[in-house]
PDB file of N, CA and C in Angstrom:
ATOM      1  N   UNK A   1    -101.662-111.702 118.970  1.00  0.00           N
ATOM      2  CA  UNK A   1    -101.645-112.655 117.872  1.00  0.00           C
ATOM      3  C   UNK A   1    -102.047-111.964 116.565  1.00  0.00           C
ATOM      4  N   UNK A   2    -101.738-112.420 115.416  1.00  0.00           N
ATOM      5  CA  UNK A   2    -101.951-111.651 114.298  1.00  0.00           C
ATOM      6  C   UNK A   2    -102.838-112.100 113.585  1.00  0.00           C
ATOM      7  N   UNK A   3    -103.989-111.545 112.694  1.00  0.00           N
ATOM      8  CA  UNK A   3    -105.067-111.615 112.503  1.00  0.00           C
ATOM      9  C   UNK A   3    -104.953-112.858 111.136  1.00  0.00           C
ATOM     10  N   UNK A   4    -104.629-113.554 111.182  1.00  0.00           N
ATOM     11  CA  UNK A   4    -104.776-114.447 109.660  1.00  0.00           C
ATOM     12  C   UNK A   4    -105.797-114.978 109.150  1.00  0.00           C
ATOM     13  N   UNK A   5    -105.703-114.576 108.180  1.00  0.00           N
ATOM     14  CA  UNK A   5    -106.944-115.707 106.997  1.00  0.00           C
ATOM     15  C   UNK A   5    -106.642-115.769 105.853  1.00  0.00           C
ATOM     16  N   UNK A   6    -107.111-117.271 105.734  1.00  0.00           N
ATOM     17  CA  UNK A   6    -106.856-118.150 104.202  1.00  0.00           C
ATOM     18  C   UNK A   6    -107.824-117.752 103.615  1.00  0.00           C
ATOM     19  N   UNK A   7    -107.894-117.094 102.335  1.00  0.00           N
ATOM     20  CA  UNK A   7    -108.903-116.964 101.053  1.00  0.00           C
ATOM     21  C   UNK A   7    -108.781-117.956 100.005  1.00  0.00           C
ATOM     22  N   UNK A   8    -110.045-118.517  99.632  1.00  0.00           N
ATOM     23  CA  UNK A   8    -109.800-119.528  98.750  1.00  0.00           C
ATOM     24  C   UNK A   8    -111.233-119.455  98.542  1.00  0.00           C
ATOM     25  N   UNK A   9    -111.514-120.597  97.110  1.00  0.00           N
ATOM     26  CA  UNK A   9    -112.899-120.298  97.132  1.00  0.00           C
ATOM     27  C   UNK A   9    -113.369-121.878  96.324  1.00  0.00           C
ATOM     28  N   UNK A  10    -114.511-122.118  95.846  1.00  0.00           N
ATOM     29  CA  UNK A  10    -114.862-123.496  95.115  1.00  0.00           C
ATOM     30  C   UNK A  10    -114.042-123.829  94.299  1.00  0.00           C
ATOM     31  N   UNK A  11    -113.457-124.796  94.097  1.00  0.00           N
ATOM     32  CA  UNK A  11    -113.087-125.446  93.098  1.00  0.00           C
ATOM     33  C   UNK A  11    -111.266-125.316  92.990  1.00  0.00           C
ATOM     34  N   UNK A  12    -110.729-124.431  93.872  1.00  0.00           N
ATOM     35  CA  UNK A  12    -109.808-123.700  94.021  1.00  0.00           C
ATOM     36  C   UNK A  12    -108.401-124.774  94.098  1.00  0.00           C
ATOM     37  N   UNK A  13    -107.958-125.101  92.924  1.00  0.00           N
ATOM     38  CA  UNK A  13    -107.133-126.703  93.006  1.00  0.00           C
ATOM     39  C   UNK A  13    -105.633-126.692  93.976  1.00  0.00           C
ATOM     40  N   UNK A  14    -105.354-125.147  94.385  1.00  0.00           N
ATOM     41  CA  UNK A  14    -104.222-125.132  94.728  1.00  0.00           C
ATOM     42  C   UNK A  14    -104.291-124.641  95.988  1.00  0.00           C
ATOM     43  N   UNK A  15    -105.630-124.718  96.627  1.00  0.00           N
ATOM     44  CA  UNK A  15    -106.169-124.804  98.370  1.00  0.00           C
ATOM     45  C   UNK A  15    -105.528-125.751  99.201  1.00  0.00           C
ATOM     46  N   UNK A  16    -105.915-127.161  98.698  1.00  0.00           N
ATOM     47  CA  UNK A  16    -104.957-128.013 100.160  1.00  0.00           C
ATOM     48  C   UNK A  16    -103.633-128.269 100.092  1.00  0.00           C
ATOM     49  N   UNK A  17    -102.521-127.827  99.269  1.00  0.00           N
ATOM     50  CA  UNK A  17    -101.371-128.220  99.471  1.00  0.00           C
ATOM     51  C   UNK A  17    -101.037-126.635 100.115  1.00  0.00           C
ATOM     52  N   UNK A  18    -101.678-125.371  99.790  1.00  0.00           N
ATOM     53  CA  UNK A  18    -101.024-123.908 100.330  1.00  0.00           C
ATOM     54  C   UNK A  18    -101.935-124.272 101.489  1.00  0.00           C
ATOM     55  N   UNK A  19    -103.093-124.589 102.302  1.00  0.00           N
ATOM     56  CA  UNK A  19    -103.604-125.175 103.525  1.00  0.00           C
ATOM     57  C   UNK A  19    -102.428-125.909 104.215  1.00  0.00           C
ATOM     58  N   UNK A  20    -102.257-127.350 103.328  1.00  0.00           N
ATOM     59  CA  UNK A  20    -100.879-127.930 104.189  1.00  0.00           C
ATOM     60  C   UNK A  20     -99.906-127.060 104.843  1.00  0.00           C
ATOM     61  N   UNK A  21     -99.693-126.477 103.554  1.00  0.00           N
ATOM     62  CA  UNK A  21     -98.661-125.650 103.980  1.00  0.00           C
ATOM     63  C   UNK A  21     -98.518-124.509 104.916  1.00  0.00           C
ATOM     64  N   UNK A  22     -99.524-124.122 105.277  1.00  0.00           N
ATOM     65  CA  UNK A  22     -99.427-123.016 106.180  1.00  0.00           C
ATOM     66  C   UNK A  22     -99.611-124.071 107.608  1.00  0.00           C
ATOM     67  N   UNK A  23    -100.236-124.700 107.635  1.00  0.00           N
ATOM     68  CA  UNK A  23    -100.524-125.489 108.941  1.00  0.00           C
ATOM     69  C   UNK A  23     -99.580-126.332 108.818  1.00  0.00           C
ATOM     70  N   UNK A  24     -98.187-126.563 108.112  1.00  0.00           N
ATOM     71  CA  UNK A  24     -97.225-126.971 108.599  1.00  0.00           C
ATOM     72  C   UNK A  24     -96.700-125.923 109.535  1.00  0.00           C
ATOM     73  N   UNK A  25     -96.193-124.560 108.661  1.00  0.00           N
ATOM     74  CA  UNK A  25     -95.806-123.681 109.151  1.00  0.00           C
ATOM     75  C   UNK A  25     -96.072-123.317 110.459  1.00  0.00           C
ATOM     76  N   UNK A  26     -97.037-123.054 110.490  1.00  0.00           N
ATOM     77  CA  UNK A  26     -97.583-122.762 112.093  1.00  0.00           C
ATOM     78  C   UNK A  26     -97.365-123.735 112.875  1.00  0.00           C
ATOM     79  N   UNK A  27     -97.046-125.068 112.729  1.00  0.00           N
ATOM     80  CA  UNK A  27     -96.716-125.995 113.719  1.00  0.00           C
ATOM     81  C   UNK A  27     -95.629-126.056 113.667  1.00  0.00           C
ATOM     82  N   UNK A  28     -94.826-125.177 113.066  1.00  0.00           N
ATOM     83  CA  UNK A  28     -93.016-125.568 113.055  1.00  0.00           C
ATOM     84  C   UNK A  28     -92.545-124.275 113.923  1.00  0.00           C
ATOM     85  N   UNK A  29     -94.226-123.751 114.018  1.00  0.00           N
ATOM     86  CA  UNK A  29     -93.240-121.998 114.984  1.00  0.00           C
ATOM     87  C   UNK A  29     -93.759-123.089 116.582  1.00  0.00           C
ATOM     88  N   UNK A  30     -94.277-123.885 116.972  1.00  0.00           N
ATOM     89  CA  UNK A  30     -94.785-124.732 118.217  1.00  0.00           C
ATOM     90  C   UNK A  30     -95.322-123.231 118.901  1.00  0.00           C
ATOM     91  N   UNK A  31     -96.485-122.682 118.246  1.00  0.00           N
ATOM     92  CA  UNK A  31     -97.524-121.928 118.745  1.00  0.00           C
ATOM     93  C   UNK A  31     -99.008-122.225 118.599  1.00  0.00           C
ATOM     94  N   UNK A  32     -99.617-121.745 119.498  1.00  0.00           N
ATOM     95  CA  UNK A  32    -101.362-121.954 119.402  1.00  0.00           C
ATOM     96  C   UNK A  32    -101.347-120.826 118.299  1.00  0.00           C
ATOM     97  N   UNK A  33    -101.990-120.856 117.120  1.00  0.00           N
ATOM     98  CA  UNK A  33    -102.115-119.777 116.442  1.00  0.00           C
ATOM     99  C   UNK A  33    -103.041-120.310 115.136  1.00  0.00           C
ATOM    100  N   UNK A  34    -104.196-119.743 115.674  1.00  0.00           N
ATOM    101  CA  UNK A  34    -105.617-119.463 114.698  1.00  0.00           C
ATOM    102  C   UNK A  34    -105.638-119.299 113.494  1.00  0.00           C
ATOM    103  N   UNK A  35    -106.543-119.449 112.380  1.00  0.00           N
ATOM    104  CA  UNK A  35    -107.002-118.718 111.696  1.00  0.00           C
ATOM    105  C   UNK A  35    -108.236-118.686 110.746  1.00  0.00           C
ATOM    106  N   UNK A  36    -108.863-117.947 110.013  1.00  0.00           N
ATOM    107  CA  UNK A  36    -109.944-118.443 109.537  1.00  0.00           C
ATOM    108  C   UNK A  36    -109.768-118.640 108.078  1.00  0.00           C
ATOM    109  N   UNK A  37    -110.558-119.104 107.515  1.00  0.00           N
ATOM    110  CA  UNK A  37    -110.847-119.724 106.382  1.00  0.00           C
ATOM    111  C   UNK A  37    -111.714-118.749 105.584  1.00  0.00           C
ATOM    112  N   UNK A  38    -111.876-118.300 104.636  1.00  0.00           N
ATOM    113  CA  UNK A  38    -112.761-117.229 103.902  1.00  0.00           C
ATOM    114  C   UNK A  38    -112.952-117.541 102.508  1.00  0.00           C
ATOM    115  N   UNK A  39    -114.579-118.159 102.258  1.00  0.00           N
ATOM    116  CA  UNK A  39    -114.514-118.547 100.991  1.00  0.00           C
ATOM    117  C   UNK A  39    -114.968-117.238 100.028  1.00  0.00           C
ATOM    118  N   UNK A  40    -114.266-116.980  98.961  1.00  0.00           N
ATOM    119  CA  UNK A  40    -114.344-115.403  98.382  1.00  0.00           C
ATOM    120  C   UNK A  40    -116.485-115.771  97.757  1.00  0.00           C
ATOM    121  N   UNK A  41    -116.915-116.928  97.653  1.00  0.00           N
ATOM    122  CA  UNK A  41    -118.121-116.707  97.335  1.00  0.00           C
ATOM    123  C   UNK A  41    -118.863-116.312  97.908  1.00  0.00           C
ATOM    124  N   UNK A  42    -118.797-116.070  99.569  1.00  0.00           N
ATOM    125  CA  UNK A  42    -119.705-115.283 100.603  1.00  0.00           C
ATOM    126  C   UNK A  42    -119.530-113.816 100.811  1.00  0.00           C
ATOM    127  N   UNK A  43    -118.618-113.633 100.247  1.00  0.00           N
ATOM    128  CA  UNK A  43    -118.230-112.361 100.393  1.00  0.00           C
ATOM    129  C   UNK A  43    -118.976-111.047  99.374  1.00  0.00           C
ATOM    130  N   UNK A  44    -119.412-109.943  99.594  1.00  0.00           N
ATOM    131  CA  UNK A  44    -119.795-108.834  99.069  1.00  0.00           C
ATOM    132  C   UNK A  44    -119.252-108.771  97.886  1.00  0.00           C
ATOM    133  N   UNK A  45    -119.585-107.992  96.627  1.00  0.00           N
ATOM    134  CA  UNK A  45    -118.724-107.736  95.728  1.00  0.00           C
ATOM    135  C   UNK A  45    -117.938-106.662  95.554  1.00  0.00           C
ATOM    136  N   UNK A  46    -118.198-105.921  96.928  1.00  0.00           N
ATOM    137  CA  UNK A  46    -117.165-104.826  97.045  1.00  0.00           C
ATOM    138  C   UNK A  46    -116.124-104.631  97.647  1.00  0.00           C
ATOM    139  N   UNK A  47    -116.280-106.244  98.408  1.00  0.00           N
ATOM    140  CA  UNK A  47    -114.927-106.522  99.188  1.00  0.00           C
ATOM    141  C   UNK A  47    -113.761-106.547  98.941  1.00  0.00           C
ATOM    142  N   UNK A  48    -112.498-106.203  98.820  1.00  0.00           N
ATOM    143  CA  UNK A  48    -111.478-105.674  98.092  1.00  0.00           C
ATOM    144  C   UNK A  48    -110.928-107.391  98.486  1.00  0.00           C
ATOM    145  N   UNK A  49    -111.645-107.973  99.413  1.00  0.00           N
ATOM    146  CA  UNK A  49    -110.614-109.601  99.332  1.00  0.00           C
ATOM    147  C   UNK A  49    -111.340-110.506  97.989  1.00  0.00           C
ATOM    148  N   UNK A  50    -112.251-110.193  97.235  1.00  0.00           N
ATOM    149  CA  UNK A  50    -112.500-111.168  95.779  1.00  0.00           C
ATOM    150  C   UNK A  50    -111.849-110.661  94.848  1.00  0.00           C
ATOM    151  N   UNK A  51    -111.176-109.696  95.268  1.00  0.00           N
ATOM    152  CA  UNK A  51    -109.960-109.315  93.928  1.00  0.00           C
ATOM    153  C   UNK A  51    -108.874-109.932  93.845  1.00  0.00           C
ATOM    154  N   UNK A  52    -108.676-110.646  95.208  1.00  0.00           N
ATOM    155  CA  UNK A  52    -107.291-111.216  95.318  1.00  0.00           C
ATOM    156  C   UNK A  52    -106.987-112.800  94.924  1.00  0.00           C
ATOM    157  N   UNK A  53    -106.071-113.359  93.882  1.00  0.00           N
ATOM    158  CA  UNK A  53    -105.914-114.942  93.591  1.00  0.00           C
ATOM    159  C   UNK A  53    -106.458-115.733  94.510  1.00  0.00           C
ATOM    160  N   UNK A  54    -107.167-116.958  94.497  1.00  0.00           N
ATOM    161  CA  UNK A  54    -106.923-117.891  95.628  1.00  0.00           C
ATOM    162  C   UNK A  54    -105.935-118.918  95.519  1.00  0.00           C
ATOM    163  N   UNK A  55    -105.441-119.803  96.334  1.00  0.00           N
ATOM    164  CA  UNK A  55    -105.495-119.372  98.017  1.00  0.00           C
ATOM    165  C   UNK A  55    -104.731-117.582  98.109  1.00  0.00           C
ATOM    166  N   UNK A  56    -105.487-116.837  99.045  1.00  0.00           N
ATOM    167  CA  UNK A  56    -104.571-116.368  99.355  1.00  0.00           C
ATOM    168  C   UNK A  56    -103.976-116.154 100.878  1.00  0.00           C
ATOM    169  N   UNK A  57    -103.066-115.731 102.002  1.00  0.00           N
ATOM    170  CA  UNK A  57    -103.088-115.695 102.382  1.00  0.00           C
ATOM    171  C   UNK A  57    -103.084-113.912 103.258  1.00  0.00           C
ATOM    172  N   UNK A  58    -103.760-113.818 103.891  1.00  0.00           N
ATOM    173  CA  UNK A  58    -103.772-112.295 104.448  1.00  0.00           C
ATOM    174  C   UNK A  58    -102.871-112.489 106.100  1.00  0.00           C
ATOM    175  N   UNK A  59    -102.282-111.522 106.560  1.00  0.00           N
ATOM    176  CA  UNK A  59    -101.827-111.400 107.526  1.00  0.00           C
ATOM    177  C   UNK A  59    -101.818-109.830 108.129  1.00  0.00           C
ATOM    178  N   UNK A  60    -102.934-109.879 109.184  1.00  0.00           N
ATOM    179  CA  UNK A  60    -103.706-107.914 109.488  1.00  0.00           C
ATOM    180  C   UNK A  60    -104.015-107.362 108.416  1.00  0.00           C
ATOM    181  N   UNK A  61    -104.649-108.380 107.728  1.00  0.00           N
ATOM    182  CA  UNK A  61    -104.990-107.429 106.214  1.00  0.00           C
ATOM    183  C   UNK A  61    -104.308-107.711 104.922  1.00  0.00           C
ATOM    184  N   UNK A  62    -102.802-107.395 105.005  1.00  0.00           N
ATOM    185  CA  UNK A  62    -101.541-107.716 104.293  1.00  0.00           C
ATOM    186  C   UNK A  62    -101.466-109.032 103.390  1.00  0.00           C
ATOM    187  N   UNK A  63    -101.605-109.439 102.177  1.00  0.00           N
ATOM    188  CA  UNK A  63    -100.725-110.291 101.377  1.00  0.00           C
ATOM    189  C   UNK A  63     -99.633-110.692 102.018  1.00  0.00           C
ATOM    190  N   UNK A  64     -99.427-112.129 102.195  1.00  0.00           N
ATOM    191  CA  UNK A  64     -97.777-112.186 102.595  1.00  0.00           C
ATOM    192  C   UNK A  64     -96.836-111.986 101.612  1.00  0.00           C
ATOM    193  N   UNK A  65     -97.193-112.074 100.432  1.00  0.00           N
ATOM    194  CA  UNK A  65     -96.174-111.592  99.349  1.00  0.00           C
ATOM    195  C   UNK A  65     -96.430-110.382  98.784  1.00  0.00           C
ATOM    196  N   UNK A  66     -96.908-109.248  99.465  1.00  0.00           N
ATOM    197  CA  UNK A  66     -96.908-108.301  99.524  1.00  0.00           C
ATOM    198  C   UNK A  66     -97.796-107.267  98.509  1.00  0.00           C
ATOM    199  N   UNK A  67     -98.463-108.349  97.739  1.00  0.00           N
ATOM    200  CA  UNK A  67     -99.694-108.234  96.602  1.00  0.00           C
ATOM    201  C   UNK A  67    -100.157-106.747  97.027  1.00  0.00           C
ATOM    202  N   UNK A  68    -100.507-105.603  96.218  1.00  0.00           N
ATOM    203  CA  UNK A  68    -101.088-104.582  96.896  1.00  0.00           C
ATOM    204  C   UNK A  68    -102.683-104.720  97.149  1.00  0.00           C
ATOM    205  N   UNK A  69    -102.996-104.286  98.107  1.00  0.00           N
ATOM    206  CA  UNK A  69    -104.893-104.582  97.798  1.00  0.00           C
ATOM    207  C   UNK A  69    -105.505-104.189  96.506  1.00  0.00           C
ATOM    208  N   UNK A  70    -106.471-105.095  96.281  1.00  0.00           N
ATOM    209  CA  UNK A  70    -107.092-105.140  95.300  1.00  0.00           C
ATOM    210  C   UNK A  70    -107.708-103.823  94.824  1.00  0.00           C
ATOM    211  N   UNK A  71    -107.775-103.331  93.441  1.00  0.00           N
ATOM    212  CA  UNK A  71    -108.982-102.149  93.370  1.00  0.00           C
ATOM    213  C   UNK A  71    -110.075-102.553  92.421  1.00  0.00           C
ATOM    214  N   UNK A  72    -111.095-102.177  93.181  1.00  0.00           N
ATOM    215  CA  UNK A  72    -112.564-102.120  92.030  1.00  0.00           C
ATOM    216  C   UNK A  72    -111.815-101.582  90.206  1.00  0.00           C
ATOM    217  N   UNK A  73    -112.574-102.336  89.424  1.00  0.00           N
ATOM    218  CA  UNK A  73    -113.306-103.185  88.714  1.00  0.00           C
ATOM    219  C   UNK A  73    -112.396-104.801  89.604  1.00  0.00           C
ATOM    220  N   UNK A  74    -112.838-105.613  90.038  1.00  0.00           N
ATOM    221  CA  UNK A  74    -112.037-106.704  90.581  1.00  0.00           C
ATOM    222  C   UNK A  74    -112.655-107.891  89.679  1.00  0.00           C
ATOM    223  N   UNK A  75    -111.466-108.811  89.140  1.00  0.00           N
ATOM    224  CA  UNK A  75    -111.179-109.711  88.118  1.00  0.00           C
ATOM    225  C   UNK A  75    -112.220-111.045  87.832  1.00  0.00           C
ATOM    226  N   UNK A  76    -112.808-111.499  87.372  1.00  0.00           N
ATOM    227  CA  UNK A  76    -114.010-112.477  87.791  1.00  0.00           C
ATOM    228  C   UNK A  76    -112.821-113.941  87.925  1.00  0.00           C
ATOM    229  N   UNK A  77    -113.477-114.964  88.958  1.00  0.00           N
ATOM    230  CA  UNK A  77    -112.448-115.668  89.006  1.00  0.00           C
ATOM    231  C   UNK A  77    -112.188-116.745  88.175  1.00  0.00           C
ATOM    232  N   UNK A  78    -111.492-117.470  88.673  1.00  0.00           N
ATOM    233  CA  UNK A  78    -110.978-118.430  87.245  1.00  0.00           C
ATOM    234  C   UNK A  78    -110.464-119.486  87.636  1.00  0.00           C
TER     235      UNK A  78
END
């Protein structure tokens, strides 16, 4: 199974419709298939995932739209 997680963080207005949307998705493949939730405010500040927009989605790491990983100085959010 492939490692997924949703990044998103407080206040983040465009979380439950890209949420909907992935948990449509995954119920339209009719698989058991996980994933976690990652709010970027718990996270380290060296974590290369608070560089990335929220929502985002990761797949083994990967952007699904192919975003490159983030590099330090990483963007304060907004």
């Amino acid at each position: 199974m492939p490692d997924i997680v949703f990044l998103t963080r407080d206040g983040c207005v465009n979380t439950p419709i890209v949420k909907t949307n992935l948990d449509a998705a995954i119920d339209g493949l009719n698989l058991t298939i996980e994933y976690s939730i990652v709010d970027q405010g718990t996270l380290a500040a060296i974590d290369a995932r608070v560089g990335y927009p929220t929502p985002t989605i990761l797949i083994n790491g990967h952007d699904i739209f192919d975003l490159p990983e983030p590099r330090p100085p990483f963007p304060a959010p907004m």
